[in-house]
N, C-alpha and C. Protein backbone atom coordinates (compact mmCIF):
# COMPACT_ATOMS: atom_id res chain seq x y z
N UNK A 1 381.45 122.91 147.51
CA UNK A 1 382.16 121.89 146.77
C UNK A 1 383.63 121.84 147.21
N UNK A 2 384.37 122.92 147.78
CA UNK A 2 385.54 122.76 148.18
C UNK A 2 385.81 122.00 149.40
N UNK A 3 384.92 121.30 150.15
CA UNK A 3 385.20 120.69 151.21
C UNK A 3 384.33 119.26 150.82
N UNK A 4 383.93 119.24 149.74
CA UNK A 4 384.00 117.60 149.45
C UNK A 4 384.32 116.74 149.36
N UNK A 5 383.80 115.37 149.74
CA UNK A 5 385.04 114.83 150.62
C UNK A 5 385.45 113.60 148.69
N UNK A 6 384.77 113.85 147.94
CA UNK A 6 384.83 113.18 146.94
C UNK A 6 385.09 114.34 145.32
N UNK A 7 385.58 114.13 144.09
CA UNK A 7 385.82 115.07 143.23
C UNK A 7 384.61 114.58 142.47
N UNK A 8 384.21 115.59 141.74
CA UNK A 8 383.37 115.55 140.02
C UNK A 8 382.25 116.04 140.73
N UNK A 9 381.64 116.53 139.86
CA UNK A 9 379.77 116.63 140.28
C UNK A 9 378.85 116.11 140.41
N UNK A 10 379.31 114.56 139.80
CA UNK A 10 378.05 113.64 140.47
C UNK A 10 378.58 113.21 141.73
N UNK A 11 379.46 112.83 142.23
CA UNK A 11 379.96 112.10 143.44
C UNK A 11 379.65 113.55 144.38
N UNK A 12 379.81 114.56 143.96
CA UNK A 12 379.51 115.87 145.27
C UNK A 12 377.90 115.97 145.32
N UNK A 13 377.47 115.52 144.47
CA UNK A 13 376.06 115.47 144.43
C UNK A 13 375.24 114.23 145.25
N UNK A 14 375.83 113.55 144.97
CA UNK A 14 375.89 112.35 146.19
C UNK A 14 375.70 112.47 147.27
N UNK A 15 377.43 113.35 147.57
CA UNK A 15 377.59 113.51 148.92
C UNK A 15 376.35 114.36 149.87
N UNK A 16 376.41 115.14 148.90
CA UNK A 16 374.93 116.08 149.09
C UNK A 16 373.66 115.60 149.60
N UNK A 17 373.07 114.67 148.73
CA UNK A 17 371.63 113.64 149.03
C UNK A 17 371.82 113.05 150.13
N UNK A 18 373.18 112.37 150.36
CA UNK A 18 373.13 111.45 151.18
C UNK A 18 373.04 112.09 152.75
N UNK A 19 373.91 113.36 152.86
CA UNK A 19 374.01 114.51 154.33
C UNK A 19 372.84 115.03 154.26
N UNK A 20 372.13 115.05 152.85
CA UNK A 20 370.68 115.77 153.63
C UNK A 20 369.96 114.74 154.06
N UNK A 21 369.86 113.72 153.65
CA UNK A 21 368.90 112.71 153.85
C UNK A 21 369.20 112.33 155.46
N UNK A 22 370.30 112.24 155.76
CA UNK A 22 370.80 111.81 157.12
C UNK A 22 370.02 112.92 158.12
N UNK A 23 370.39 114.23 158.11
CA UNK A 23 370.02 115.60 158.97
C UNK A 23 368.53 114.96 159.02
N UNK A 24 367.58 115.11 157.07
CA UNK A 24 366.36 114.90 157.53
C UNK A 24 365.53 113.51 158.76
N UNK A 25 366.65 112.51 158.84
CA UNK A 25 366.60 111.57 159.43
C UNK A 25 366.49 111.89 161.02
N UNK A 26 367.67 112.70 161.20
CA UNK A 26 368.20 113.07 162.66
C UNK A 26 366.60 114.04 163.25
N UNK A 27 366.27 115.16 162.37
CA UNK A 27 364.98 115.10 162.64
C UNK A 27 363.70 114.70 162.33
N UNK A 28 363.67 113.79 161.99
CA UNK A 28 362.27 112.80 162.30
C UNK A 28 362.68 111.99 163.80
N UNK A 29 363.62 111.81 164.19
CA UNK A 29 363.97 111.51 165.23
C UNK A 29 363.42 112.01 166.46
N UNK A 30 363.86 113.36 166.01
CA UNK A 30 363.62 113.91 166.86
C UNK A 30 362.28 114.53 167.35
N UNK A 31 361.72 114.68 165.87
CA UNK A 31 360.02 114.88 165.95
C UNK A 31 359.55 113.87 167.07
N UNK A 32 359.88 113.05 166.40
CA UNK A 32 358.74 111.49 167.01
C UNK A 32 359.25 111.26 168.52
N UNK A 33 360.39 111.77 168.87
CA UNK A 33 360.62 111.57 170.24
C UNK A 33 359.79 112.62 171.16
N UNK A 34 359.65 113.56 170.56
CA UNK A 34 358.91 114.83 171.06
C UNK A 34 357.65 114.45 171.38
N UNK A 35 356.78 114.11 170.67
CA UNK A 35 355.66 113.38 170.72
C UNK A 35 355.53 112.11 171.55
N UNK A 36 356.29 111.81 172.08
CA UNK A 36 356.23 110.92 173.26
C UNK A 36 355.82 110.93 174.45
């Protein structure tokens, strides 16, 4: 929480969903390229 780029606990919680959701993104990417 100290390097969040937003204050309170819902907005860090946010920030949270949204960076994992991205990573999980980056690998499905990368899955499906593998499989090529």
């Amino acid at each position: 929480m100290a390097r969040a780029k937003f204050r309170g606990l819902d907005k860090v919680e946010i920030q949270f969903l949204l960076t994992a959701t991205a990573l999980n993104l980056k690998k499905m990417a990368k899955m499906i390229d593998a499989k090529r």
